[in-house]
PDB file of N, CA and C in Angstrom:
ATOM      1  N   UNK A   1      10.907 -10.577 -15.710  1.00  0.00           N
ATOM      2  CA  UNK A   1      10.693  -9.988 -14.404  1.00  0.00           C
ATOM      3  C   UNK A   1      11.888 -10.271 -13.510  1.00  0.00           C
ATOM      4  N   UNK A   2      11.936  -9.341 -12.456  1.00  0.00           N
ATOM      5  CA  UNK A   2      12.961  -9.379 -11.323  1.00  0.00           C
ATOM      6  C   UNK A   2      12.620  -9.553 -10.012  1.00  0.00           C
ATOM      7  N   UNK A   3      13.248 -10.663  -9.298  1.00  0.00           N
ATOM      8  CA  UNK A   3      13.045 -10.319  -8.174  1.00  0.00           C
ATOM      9  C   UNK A   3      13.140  -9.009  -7.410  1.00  0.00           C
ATOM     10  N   UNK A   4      12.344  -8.584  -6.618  1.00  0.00           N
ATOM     11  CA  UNK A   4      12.715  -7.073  -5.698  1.00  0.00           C
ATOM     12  C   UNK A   4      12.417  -7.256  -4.497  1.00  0.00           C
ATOM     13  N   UNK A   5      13.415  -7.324  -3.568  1.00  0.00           N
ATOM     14  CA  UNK A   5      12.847  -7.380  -1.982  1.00  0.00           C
ATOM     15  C   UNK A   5      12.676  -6.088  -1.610  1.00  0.00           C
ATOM     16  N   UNK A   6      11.445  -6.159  -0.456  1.00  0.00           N
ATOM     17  CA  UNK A   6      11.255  -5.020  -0.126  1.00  0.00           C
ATOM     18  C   UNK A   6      11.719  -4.669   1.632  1.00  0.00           C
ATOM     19  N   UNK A   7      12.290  -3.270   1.489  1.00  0.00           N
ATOM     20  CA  UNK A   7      12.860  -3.427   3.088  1.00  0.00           C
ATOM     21  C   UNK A   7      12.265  -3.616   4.113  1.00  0.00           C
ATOM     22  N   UNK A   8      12.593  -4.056   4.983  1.00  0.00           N
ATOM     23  CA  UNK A   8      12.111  -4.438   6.325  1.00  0.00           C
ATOM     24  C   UNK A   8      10.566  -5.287   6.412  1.00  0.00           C
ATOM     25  N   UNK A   9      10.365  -6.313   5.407  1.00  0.00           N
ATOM     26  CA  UNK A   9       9.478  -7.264   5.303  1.00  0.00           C
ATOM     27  C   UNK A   9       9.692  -8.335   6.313  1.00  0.00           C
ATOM     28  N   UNK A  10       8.723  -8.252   7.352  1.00  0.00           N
ATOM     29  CA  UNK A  10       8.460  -9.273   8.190  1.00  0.00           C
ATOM     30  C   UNK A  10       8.693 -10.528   8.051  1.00  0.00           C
ATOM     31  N   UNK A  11       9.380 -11.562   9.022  1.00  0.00           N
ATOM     32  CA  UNK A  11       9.022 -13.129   8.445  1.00  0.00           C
ATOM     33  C   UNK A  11       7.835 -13.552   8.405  1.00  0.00           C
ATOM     34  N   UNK A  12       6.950 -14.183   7.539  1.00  0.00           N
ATOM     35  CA  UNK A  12       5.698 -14.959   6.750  1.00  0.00           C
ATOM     36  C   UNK A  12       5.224 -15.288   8.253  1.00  0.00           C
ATOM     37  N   UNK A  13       5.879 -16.159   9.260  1.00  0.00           N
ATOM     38  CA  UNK A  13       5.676 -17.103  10.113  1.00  0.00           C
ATOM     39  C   UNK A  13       4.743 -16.130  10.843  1.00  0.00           C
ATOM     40  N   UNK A  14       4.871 -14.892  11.188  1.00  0.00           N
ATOM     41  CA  UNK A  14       4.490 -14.129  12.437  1.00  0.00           C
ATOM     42  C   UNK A  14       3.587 -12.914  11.659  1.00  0.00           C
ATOM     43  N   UNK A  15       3.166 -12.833  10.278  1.00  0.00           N
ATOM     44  CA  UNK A  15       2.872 -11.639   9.665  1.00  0.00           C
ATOM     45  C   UNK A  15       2.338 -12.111   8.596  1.00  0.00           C
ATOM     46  N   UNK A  16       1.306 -11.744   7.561  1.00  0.00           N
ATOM     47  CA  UNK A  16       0.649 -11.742   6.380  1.00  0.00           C
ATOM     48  C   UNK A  16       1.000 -10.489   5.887  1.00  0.00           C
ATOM     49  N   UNK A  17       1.034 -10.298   4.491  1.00  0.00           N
ATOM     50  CA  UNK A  17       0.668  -9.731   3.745  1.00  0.00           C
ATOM     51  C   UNK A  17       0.275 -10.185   2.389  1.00  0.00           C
ATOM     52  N   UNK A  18      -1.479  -9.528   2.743  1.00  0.00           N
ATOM     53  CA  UNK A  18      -2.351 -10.270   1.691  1.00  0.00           C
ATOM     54  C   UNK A  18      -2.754  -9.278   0.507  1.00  0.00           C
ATOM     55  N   UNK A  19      -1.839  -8.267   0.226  1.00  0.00           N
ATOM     56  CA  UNK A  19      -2.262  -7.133  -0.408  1.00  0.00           C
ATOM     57  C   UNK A  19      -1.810  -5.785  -0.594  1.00  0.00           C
ATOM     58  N   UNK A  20      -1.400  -5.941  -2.190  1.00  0.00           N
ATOM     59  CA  UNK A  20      -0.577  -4.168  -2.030  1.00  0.00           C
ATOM     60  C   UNK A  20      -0.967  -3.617  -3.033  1.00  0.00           C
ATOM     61  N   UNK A  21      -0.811  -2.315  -3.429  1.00  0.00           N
ATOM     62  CA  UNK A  21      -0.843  -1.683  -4.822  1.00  0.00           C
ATOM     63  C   UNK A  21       0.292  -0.679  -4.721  1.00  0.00           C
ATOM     64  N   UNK A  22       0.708   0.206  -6.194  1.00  0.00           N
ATOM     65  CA  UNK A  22       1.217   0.728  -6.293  1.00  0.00           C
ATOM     66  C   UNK A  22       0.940   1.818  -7.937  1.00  0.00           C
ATOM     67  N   UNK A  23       0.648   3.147  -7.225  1.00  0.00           N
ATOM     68  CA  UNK A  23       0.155   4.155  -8.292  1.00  0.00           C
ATOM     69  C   UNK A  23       0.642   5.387  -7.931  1.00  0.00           C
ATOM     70  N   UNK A  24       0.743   5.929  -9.340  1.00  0.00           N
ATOM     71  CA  UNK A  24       1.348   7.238  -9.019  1.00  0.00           C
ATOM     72  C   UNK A  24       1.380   8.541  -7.985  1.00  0.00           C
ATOM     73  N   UNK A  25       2.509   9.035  -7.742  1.00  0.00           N
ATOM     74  CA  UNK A  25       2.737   9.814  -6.784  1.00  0.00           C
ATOM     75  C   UNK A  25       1.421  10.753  -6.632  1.00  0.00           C
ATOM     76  N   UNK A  26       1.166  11.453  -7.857  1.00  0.00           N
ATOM     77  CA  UNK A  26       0.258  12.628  -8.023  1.00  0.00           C
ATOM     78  C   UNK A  26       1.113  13.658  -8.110  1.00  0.00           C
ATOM     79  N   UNK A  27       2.548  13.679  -8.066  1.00  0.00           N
ATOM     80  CA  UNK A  27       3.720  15.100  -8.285  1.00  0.00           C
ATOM     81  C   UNK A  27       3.947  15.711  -9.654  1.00  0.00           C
ATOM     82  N   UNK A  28       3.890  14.288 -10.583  1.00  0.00           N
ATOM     83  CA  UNK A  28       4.451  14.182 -11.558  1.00  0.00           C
ATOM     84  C   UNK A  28       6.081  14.381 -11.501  1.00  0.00           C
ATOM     85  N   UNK A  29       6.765  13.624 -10.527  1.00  0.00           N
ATOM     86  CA  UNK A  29       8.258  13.364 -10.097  1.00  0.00           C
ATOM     87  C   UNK A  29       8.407  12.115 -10.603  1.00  0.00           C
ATOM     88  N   UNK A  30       7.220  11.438 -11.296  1.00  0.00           N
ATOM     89  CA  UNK A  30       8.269  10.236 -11.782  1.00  0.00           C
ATOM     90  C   UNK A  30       7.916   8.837 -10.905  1.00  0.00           C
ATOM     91  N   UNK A  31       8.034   8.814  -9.650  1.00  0.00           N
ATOM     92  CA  UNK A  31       8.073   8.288  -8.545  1.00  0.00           C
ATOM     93  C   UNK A  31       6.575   7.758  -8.487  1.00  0.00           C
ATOM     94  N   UNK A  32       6.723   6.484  -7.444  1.00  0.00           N
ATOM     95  CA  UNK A  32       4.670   6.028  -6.997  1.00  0.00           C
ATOM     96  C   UNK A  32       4.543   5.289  -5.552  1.00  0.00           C
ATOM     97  N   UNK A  33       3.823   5.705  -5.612  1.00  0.00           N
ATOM     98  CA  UNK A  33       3.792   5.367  -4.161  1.00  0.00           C
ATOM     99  C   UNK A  33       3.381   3.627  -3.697  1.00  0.00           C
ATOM    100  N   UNK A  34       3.734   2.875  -2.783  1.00  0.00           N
ATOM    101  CA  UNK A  34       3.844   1.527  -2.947  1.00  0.00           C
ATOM    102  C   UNK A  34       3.009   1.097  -1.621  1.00  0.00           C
ATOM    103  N   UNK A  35       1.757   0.930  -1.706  1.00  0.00           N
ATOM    104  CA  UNK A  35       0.703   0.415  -0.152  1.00  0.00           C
ATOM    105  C   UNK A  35       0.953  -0.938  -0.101  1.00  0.00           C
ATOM    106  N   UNK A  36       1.217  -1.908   0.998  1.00  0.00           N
ATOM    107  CA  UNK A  36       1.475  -3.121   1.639  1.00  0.00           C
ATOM    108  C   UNK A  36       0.600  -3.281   3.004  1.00  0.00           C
ATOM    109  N   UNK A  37      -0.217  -3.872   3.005  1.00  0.00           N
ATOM    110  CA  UNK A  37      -1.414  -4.171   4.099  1.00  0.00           C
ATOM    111  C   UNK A  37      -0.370  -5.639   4.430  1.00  0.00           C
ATOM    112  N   UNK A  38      -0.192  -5.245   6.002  1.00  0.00           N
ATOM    113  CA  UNK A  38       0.204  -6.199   6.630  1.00  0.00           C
ATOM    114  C   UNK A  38      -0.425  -6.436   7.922  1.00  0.00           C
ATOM    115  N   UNK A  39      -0.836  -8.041   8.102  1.00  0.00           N
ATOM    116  CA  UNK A  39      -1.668  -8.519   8.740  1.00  0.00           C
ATOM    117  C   UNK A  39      -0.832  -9.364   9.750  1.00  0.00           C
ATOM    118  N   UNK A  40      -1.021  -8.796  11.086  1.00  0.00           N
ATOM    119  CA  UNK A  40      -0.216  -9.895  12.036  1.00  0.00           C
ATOM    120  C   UNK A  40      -1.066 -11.133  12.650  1.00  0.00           C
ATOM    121  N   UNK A  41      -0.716 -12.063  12.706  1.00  0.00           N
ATOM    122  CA  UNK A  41      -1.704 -13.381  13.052  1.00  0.00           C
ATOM    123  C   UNK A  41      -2.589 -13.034  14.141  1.00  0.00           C
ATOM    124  N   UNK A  42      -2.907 -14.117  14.358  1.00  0.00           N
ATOM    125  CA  UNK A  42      -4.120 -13.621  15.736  1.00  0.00           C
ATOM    126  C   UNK A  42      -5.040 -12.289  15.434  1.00  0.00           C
ATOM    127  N   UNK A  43      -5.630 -12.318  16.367  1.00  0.00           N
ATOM    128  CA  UNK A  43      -6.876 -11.031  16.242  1.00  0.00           C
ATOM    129  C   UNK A  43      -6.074  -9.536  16.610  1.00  0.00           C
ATOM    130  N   UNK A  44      -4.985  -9.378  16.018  1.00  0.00           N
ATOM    131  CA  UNK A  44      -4.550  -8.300  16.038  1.00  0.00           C
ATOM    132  C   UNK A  44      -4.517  -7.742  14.916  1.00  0.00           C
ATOM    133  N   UNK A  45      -4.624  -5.851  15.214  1.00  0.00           N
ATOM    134  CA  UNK A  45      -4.601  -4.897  14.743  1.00  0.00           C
ATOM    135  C   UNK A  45      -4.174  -5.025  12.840  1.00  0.00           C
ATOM    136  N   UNK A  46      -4.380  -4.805  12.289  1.00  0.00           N
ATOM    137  CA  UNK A  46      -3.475  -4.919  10.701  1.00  0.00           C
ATOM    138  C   UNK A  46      -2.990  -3.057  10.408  1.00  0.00           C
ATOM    139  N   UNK A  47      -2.187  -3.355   9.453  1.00  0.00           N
ATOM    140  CA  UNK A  47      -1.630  -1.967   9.074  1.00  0.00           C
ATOM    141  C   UNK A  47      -1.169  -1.894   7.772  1.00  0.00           C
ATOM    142  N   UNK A  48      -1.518  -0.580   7.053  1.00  0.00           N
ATOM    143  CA  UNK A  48      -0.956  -0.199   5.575  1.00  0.00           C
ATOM    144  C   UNK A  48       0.267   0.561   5.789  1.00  0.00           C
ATOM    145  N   UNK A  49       1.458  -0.057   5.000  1.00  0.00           N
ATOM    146  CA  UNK A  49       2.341  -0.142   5.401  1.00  0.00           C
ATOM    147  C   UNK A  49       2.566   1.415   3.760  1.00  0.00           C
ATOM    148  N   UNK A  50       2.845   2.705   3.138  1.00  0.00           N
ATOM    149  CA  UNK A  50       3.427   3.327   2.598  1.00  0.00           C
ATOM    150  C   UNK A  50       4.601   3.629   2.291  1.00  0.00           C
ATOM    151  N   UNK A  51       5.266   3.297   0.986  1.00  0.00           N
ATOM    152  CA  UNK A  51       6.797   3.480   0.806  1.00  0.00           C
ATOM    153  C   UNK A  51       6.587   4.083  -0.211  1.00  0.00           C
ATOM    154  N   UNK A  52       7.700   4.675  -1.173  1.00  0.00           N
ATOM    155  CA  UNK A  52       8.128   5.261  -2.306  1.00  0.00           C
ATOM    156  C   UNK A  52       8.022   4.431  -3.023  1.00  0.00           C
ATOM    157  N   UNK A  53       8.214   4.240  -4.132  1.00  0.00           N
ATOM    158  CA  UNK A  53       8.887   3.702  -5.186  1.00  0.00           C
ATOM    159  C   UNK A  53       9.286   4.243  -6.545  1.00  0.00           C
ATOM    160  N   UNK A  54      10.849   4.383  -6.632  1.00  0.00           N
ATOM    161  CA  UNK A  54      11.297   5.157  -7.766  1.00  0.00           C
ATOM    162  C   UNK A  54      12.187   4.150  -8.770  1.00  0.00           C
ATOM    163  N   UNK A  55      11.736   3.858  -9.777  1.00  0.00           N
ATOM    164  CA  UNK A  55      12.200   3.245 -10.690  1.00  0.00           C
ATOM    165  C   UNK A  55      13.494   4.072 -11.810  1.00  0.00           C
ATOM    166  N   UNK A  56      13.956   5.239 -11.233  1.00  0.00           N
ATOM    167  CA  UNK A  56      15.186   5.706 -11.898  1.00  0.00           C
ATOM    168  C   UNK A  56      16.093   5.558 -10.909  1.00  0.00           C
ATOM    169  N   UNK A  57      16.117   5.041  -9.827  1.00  0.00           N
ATOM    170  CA  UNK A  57      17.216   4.294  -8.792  1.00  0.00           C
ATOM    171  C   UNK A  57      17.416   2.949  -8.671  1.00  0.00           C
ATOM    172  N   UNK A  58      18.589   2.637  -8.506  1.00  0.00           N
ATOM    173  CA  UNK A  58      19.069   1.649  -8.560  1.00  0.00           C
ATOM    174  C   UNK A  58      18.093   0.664  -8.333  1.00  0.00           C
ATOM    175  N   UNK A  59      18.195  -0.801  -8.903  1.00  0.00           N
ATOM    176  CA  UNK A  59      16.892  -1.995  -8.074  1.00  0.00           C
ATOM    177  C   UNK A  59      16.675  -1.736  -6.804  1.00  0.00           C
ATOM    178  N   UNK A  60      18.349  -2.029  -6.029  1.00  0.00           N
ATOM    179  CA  UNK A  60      18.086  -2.591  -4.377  1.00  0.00           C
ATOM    180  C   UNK A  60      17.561  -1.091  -3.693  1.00  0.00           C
ATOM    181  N   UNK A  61      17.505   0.022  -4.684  1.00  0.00           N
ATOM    182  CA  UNK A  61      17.241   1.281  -3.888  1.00  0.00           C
ATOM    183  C   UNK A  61      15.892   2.034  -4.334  1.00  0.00           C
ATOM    184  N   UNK A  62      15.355   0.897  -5.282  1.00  0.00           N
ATOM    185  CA  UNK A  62      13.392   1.425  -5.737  1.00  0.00           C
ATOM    186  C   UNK A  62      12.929   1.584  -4.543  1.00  0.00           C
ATOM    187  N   UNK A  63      12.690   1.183  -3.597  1.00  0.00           N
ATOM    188  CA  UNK A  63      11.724   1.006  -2.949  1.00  0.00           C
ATOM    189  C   UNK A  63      12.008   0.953  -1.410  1.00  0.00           C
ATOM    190  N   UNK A  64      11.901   2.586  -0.785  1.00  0.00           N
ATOM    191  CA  UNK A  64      12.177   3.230   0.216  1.00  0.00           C
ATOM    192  C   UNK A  64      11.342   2.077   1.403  1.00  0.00           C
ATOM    193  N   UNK A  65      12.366   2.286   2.589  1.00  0.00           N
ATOM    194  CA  UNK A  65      11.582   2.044   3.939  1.00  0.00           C
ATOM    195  C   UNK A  65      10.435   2.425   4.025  1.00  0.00           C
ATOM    196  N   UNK A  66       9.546   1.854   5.192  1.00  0.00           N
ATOM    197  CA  UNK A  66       8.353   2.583   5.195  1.00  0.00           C
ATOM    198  C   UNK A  66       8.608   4.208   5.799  1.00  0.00           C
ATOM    199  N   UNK A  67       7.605   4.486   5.033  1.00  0.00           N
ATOM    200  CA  UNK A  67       7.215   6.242   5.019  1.00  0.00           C
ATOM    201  C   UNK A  67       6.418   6.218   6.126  1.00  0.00           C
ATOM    202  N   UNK A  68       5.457   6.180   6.286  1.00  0.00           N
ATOM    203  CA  UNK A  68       4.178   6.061   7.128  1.00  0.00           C
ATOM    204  C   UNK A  68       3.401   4.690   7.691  1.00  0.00           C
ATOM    205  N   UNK A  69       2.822   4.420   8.285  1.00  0.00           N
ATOM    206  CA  UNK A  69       1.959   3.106   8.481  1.00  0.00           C
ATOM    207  C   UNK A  69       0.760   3.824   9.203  1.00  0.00           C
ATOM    208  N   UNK A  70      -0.488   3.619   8.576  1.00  0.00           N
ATOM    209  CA  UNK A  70      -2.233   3.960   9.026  1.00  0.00           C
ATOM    210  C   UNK A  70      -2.664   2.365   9.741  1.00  0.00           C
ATOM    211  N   UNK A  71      -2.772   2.327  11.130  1.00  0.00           N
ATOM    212  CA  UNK A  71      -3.610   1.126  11.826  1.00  0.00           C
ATOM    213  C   UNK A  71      -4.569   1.188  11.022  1.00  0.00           C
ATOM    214  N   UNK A  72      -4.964  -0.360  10.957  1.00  0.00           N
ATOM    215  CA  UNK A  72      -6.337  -0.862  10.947  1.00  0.00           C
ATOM    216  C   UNK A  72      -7.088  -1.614  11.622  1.00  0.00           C
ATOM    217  N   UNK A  73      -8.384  -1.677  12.140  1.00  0.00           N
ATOM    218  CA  UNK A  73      -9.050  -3.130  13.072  1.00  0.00           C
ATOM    219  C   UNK A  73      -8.164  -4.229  12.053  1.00  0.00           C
ATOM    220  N   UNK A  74      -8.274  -5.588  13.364  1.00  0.00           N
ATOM    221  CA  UNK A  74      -8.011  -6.504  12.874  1.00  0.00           C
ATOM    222  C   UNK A  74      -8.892  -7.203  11.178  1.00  0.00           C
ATOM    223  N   UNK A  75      -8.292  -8.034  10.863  1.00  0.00           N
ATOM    224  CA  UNK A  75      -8.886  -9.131  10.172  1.00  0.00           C
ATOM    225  C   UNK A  75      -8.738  -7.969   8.640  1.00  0.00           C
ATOM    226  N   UNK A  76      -7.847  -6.810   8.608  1.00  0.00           N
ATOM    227  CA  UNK A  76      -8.252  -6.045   6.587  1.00  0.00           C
ATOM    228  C   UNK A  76      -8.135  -7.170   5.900  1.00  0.00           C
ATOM    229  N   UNK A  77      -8.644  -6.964   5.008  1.00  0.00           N
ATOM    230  CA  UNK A  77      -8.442  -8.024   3.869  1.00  0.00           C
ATOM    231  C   UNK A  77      -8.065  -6.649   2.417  1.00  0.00           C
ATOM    232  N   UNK A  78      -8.815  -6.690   1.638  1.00  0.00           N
ATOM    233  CA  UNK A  78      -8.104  -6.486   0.505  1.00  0.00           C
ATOM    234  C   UNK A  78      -7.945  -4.940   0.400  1.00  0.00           C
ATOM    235  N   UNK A  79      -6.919  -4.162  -0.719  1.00  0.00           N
ATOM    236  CA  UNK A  79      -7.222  -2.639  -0.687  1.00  0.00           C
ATOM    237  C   UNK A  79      -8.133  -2.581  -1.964  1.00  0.00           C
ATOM    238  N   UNK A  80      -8.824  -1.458  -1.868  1.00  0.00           N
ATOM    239  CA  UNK A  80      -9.277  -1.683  -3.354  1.00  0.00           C
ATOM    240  C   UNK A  80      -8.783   0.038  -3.436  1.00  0.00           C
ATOM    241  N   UNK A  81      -8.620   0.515  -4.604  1.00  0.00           N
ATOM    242  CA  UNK A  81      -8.028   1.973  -4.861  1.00  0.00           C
ATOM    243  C   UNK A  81      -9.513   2.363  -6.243  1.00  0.00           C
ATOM    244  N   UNK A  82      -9.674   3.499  -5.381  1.00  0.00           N
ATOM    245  CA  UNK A  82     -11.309   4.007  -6.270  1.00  0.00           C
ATOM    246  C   UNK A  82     -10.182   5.118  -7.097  1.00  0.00           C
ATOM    247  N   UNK A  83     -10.492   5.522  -8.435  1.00  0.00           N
ATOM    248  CA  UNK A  83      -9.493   6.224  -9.482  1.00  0.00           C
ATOM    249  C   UNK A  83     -10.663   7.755  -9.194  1.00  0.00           C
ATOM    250  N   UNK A  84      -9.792   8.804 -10.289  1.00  0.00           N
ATOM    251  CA  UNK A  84     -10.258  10.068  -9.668  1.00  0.00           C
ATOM    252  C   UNK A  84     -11.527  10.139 -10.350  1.00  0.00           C
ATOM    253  N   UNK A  85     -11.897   9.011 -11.329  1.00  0.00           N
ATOM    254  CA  UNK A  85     -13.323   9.747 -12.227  1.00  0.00           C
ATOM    255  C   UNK A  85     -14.154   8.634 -11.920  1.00  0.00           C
ATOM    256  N   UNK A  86     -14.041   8.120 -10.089  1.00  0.00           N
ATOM    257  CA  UNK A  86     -14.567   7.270  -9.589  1.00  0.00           C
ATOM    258  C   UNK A  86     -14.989   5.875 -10.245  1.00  0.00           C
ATOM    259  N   UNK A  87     -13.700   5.491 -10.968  1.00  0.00           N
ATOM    260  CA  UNK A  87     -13.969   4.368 -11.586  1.00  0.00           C
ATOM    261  C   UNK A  87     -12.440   3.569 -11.267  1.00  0.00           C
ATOM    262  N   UNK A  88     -12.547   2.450 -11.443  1.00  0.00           N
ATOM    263  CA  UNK A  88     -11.254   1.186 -11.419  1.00  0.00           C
ATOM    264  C   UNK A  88      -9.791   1.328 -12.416  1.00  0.00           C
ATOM    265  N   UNK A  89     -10.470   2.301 -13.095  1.00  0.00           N
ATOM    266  CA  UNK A  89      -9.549   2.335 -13.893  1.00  0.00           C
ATOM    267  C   UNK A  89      -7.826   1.963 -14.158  1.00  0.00           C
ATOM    268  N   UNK A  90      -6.998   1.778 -13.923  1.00  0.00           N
ATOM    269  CA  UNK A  90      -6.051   1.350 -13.181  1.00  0.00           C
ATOM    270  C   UNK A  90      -4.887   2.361 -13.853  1.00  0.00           C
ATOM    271  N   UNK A  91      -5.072   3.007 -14.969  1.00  0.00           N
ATOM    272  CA  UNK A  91      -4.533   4.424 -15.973  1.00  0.00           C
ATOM    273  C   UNK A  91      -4.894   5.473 -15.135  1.00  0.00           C
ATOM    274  N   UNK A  92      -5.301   5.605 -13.905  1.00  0.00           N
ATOM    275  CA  UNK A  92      -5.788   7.247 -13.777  1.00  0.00           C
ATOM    276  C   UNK A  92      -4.969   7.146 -12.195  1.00  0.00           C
ATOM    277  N   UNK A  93      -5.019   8.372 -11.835  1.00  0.00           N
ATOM    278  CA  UNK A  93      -4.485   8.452 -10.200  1.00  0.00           C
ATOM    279  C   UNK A  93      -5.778   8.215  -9.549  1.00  0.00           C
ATOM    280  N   UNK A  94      -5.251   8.032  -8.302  1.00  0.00           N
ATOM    281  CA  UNK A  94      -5.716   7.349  -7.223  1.00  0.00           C
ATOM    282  C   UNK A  94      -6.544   8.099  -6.435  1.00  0.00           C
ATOM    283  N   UNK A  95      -7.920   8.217  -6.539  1.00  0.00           N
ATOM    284  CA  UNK A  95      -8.439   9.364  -5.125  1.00  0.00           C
ATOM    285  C   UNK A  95      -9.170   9.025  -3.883  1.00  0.00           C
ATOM    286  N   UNK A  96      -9.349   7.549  -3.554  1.00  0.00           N
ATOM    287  CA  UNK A  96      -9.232   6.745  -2.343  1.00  0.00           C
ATOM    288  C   UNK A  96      -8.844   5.813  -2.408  1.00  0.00           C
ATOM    289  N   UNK A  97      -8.539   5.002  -1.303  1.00  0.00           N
ATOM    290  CA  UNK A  97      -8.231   4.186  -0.486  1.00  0.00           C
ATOM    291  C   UNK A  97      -9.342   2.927  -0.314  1.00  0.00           C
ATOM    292  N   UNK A  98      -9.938   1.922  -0.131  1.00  0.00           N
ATOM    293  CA  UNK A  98     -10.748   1.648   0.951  1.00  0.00           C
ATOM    294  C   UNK A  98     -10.545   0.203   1.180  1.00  0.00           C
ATOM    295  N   UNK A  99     -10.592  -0.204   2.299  1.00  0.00           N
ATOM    296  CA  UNK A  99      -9.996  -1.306   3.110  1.00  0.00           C
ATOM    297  C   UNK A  99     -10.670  -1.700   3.918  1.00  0.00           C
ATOM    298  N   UNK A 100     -11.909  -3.426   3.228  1.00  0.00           N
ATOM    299  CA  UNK A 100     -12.636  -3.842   4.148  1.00  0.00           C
ATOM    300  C   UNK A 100     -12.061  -4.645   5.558  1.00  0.00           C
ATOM    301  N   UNK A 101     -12.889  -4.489   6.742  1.00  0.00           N
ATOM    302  CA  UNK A 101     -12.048  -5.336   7.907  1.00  0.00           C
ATOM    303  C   UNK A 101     -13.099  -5.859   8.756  1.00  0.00           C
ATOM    304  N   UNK A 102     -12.382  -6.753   9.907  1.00  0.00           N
ATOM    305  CA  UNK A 102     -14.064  -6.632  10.746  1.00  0.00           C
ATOM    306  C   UNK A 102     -15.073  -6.006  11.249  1.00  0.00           C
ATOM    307  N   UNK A 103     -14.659  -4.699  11.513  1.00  0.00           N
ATOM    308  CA  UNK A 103     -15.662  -3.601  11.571  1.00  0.00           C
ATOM    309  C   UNK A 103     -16.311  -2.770  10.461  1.00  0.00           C
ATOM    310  N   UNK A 104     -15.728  -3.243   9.574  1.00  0.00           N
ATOM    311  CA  UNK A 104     -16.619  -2.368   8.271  1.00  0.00           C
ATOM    312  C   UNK A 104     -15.922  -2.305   7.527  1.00  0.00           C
ATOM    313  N   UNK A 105     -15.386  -0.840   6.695  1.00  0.00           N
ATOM    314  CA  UNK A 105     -14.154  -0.836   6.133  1.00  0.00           C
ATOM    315  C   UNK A 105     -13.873   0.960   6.231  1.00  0.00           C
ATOM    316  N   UNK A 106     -12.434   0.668   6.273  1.00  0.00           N
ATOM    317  CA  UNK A 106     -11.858   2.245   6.247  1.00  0.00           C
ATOM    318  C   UNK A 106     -11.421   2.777   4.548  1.00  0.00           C
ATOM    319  N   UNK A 107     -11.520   4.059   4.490  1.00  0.00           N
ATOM    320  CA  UNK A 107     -12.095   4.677   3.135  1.00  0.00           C
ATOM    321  C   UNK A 107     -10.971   5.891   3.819  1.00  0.00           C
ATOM    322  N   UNK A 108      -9.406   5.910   2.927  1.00  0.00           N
ATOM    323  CA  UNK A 108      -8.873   6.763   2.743  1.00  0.00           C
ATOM    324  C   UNK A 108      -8.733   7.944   1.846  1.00  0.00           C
ATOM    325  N   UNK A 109      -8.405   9.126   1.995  1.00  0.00           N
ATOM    326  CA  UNK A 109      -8.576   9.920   0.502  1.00  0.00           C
ATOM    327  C   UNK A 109      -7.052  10.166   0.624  1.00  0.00           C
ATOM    328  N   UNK A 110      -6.994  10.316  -0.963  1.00  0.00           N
ATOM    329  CA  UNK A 110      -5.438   9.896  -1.251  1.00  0.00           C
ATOM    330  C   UNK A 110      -4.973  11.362  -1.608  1.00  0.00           C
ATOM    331  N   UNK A 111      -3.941  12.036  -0.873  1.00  0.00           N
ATOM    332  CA  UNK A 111      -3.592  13.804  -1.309  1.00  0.00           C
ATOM    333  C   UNK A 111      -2.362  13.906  -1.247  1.00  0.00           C
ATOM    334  N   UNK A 112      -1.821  14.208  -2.547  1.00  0.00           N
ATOM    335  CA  UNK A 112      -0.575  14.307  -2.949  1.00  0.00           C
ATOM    336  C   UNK A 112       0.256  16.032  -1.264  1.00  0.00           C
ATOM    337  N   UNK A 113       1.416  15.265  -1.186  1.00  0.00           N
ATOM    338  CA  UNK A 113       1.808  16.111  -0.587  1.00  0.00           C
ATOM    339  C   UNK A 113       2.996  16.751  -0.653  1.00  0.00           C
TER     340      UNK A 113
END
């Protein structure tokens, strides 16, 4: 294995991240998409942080800035990714999201774009 830093990762001191995955695009380009739930201390807000990740580019250049970031209530804890034949499978693409927090949990649907 290799180390891989990822860009613009917060210092530890002021930020968590307790949780990521990474599954295919849905293009069939090759490419997958890379979720990072980052948790800022205190009772603030958390956020899924979306990047690329292309493994036919260079190491230091797999793994794009963030693309997007979706708020979450404070306190997310883990992602869990439901597969398309609504099972765990971890071989199949991805067709939600869902991310328990203190208010319940948020339930993304995942659409290739």
């Amino acid at each position: 294995y290799n180390l891989m830093n990822v860009p613009g990762i917060e210092p530890t001191e002021k930020i968590e991240y307790s949780d990521f995955w990474c599954f295919n695009s849905g293009l069939n380009d090759g490419k997958m998409v890379f979720v990072i739930l980052r948790k800022p201390t205190g009772n603030k807000d958390s956020t899924m942080e979306f990047r690329s990740f292309d493994p036919s580019l260079a190491q230091d250049d797999q793994i794009s800035d963030i693309l997007k970031e979706i708020t979450l209530p404070a306190k997310a804890q883990r992602i869990t990714a439901l597969r398309v034949d609504d099972s765990f499978d971890v071989m199949l693409d991805v067709k939600q999201l869902i991310v328990a927090h203190k208010q319940g949990a948020t339930i993304l649907d995942v659409v290739p774009v």
